[in-house]
N, C-alpha and C. Protein backbone atom coordinates (compact mmCIF):
# COMPACT_ATOMS: atom_id res chain seq x y z
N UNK A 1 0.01 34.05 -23.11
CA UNK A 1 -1.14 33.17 -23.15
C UNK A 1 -0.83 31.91 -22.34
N UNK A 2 -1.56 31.70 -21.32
CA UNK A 2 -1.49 30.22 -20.64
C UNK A 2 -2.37 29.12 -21.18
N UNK A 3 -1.64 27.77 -20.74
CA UNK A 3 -2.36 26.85 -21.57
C UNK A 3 -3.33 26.82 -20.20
N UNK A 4 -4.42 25.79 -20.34
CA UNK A 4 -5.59 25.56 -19.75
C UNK A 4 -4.86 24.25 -18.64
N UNK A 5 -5.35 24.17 -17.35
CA UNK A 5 -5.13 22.42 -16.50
C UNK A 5 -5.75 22.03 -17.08
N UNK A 6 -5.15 20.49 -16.90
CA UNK A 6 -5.62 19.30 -17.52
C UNK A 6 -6.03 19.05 -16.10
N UNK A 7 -7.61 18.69 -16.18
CA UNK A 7 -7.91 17.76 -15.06
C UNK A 7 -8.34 16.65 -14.66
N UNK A 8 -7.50 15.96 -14.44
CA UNK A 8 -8.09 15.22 -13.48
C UNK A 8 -8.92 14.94 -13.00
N UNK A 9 -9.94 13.34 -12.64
CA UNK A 9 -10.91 13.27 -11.73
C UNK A 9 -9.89 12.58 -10.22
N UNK A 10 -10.40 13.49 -9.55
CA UNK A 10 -9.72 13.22 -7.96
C UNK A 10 -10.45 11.92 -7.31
N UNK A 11 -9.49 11.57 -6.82
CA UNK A 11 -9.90 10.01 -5.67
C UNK A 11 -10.38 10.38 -4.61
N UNK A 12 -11.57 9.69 -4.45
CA UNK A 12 -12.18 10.13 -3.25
C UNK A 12 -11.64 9.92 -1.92
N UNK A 13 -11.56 10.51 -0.95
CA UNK A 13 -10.71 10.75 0.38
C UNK A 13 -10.27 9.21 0.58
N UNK A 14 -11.41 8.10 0.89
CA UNK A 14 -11.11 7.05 1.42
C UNK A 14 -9.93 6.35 0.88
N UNK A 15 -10.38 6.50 -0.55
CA UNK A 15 -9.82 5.48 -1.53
C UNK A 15 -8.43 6.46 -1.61
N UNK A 16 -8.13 7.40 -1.43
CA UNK A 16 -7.06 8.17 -1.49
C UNK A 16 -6.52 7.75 -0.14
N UNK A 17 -7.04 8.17 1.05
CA UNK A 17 -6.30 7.35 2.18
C UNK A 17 -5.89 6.27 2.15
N UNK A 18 -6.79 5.09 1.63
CA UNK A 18 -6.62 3.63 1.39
C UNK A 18 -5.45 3.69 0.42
N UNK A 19 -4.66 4.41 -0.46
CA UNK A 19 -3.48 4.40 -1.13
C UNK A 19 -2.64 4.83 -0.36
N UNK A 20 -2.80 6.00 0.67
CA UNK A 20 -1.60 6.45 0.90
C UNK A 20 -0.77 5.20 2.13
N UNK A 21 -2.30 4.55 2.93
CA UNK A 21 -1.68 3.51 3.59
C UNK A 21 -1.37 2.25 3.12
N UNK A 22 -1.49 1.85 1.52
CA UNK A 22 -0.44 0.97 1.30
C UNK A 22 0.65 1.85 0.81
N UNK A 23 0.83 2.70 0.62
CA UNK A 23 2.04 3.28 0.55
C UNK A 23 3.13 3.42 1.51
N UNK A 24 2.50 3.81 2.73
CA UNK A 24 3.34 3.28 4.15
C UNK A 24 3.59 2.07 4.42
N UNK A 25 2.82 1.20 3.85
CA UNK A 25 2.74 0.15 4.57
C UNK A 25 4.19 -0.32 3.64
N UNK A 26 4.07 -0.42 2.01
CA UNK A 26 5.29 -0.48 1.43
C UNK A 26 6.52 -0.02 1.51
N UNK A 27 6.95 1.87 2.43
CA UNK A 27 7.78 2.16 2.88
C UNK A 27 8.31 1.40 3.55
N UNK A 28 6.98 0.13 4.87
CA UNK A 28 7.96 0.16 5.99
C UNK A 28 8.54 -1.13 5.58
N UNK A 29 8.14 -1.72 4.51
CA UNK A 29 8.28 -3.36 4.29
C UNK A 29 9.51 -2.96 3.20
N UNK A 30 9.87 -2.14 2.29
CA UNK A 30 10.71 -2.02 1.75
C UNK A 30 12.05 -1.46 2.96
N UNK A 31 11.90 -1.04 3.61
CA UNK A 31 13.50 -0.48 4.66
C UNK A 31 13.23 -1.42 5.35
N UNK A 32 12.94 -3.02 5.47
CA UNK A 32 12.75 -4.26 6.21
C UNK A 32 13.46 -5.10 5.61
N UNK A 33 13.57 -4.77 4.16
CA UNK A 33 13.67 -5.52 3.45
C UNK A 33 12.99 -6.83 2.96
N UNK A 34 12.02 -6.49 3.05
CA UNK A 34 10.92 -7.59 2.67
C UNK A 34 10.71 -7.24 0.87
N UNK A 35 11.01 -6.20 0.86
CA UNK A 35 10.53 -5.77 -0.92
C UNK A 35 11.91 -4.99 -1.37
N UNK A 36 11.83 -5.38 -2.81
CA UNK A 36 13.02 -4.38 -3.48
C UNK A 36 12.86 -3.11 -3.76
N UNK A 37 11.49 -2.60 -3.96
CA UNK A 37 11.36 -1.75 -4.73
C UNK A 37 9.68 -1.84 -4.94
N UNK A 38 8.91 -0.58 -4.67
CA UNK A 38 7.38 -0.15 -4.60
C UNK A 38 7.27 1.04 -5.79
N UNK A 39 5.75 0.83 -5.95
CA UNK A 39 5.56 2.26 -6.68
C UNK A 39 3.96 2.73 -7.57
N UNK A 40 3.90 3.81 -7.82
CA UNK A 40 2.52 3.61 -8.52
C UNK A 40 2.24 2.71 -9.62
N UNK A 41 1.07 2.16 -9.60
CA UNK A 41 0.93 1.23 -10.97
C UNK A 41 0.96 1.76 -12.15
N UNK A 42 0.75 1.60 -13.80
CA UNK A 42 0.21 2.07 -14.25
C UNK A 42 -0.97 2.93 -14.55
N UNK A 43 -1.82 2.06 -13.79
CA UNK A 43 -3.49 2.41 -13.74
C UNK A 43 -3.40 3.18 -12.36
N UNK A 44 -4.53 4.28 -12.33
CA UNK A 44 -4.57 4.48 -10.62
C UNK A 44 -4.91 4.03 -9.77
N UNK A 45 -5.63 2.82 -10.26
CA UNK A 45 -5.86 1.65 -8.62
C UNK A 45 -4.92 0.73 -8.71
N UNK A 46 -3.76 0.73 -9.48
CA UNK A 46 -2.72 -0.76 -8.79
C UNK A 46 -1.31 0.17 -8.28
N UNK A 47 -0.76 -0.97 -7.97
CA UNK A 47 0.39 -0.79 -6.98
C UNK A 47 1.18 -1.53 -7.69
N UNK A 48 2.66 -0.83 -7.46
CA UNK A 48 3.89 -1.90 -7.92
C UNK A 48 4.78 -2.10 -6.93
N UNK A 49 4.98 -3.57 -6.75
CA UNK A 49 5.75 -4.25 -5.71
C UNK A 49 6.60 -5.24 -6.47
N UNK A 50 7.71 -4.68 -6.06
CA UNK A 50 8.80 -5.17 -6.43
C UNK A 50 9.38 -6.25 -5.19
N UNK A 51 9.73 -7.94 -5.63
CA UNK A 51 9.64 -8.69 -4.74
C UNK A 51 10.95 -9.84 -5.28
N UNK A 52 11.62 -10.15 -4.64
CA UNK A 52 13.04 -10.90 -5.32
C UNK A 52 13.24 -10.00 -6.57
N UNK A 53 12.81 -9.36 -7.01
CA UNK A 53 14.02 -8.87 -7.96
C UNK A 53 12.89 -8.50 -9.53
N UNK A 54 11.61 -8.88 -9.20
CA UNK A 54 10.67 -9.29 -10.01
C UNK A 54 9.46 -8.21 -9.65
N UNK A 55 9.11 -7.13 -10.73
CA UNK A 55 8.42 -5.95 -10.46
C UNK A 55 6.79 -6.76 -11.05
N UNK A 56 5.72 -6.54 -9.88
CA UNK A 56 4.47 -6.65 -10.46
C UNK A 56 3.49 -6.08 -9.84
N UNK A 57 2.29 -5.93 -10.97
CA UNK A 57 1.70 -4.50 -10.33
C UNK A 57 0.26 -5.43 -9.78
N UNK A 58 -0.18 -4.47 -9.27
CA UNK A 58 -1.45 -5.38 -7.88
C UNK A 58 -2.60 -4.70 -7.86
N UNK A 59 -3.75 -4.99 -7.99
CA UNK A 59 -4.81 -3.73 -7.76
C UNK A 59 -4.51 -3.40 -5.96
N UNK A 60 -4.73 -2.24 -6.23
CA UNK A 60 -4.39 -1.79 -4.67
C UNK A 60 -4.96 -2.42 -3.25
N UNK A 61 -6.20 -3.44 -3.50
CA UNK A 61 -6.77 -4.44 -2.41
C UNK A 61 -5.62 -5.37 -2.02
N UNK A 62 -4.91 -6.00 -3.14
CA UNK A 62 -4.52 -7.29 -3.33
C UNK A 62 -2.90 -6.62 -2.65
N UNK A 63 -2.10 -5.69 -3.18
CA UNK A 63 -1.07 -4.95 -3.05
C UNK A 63 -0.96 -4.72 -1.53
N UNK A 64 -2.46 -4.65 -0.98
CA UNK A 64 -2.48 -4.31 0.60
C UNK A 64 -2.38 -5.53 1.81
N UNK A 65 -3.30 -6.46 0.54
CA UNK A 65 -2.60 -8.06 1.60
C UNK A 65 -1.59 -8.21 1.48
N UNK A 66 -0.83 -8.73 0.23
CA UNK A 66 0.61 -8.79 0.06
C UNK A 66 1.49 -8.23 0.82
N UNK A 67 1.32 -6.75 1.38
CA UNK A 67 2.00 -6.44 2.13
C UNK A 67 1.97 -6.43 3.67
N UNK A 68 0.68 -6.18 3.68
CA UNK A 68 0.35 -6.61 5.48
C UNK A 68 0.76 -8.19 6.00
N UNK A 69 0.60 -9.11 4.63
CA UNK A 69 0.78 -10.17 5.08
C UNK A 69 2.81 -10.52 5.29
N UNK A 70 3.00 -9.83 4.40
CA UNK A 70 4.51 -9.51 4.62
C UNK A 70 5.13 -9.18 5.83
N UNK A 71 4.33 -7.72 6.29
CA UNK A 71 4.61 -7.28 7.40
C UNK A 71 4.38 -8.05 8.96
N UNK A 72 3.11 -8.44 8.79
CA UNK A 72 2.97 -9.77 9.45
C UNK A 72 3.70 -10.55 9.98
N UNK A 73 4.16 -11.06 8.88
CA UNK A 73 5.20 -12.49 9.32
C UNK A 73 6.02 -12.01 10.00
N UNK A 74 6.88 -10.75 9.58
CA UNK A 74 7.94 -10.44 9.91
C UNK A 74 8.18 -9.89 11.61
N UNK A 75 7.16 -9.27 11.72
CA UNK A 75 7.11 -8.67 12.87
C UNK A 75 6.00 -9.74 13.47
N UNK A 76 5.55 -10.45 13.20
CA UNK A 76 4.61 -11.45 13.97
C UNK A 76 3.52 -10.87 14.80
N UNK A 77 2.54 -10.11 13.75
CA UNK A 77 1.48 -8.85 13.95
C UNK A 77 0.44 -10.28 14.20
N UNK A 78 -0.42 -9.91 15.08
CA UNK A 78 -1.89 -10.03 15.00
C UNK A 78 -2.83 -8.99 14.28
N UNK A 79 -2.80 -9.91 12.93
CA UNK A 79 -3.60 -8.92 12.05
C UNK A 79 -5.17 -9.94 11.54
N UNK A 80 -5.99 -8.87 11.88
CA UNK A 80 -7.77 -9.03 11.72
C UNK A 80 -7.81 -9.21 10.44
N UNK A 81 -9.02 -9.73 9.94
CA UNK A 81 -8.86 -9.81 8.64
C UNK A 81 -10.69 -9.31 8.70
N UNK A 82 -11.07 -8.23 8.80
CA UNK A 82 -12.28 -7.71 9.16
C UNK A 82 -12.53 -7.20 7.25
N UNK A 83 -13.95 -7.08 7.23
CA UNK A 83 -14.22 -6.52 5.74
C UNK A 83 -13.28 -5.19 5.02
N UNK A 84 -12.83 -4.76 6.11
CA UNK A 84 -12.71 -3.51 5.06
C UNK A 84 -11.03 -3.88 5.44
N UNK A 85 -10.41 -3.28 4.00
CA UNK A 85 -9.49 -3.62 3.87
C UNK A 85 -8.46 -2.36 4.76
N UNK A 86 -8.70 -1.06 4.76
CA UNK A 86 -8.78 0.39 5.19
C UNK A 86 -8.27 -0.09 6.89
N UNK A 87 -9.47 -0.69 7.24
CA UNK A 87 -8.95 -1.41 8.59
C UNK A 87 -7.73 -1.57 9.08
N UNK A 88 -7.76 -2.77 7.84
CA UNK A 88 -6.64 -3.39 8.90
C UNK A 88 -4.89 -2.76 8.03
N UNK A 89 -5.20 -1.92 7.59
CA UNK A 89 -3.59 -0.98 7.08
C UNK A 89 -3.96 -0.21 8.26
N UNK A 90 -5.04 0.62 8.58
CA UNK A 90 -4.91 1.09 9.88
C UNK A 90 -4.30 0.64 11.58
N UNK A 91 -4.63 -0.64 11.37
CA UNK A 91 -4.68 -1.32 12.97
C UNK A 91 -3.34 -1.72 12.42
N UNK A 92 -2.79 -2.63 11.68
CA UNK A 92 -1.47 -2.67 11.14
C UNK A 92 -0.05 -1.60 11.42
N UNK A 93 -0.74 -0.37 10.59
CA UNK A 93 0.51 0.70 10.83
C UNK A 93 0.54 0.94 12.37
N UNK A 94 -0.76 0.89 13.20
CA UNK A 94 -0.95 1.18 14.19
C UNK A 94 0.14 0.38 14.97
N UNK A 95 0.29 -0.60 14.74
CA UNK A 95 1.00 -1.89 15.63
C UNK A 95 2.36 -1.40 15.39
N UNK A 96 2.71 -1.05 14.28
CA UNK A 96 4.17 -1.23 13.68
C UNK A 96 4.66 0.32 14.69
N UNK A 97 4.15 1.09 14.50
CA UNK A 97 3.97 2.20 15.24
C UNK A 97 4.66 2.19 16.89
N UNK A 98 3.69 1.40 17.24
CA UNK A 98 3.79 0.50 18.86
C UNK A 98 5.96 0.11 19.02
N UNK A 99 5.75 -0.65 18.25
CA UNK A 99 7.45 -1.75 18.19
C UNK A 99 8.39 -0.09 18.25
């Protein structure tokens, strides 16, 4: 006898893309060393960013400045700050991409 899936309601593509690119975006800022340590939030819209040594979780908008703005400095990106947030993790990874 098998038990039954538990399911899940699935994230819609965007908002699923829009995670997976702060997720890159946290790969590349964590092997920069800009962060200690990333990860899923509790909830499924936050993010955990681990920063001096101090773990806190972010709704995934806020998790995406934090880190672009991170990435930013570091690499001294010209980054847009256009409505959608999707954007500019796009034009962002895009740049980092470039270097």
């Amino acid at each position: 006898m098998s038990t039954p899936a538990i399911s899940t309601p699935a994230m819609s593509t965007p908002a699923n893309q829009f995670k997976q690119d702060v997720e890159k975006l946290a790969a590349i800022a964590y092997f920069q060393h800009l962060i200690s340590g990333y990860g899923n939030g509790e909830h499924p819209d936050y993010y955990q960013i681990v920063i001096q040594g101090k773990p806190k979780h972010y709704a995934l908008e806020e998790a995406h400045r934090v880190l672009v703005g991170l990435l930013a400095h570091r690499f001294e990106l010209d980054v847009p700050t256009p409505s959608a947030p999707a954007t500019v993790a796009s034009q962002t990874l895009r740049q980092l991409m470039v270097r």
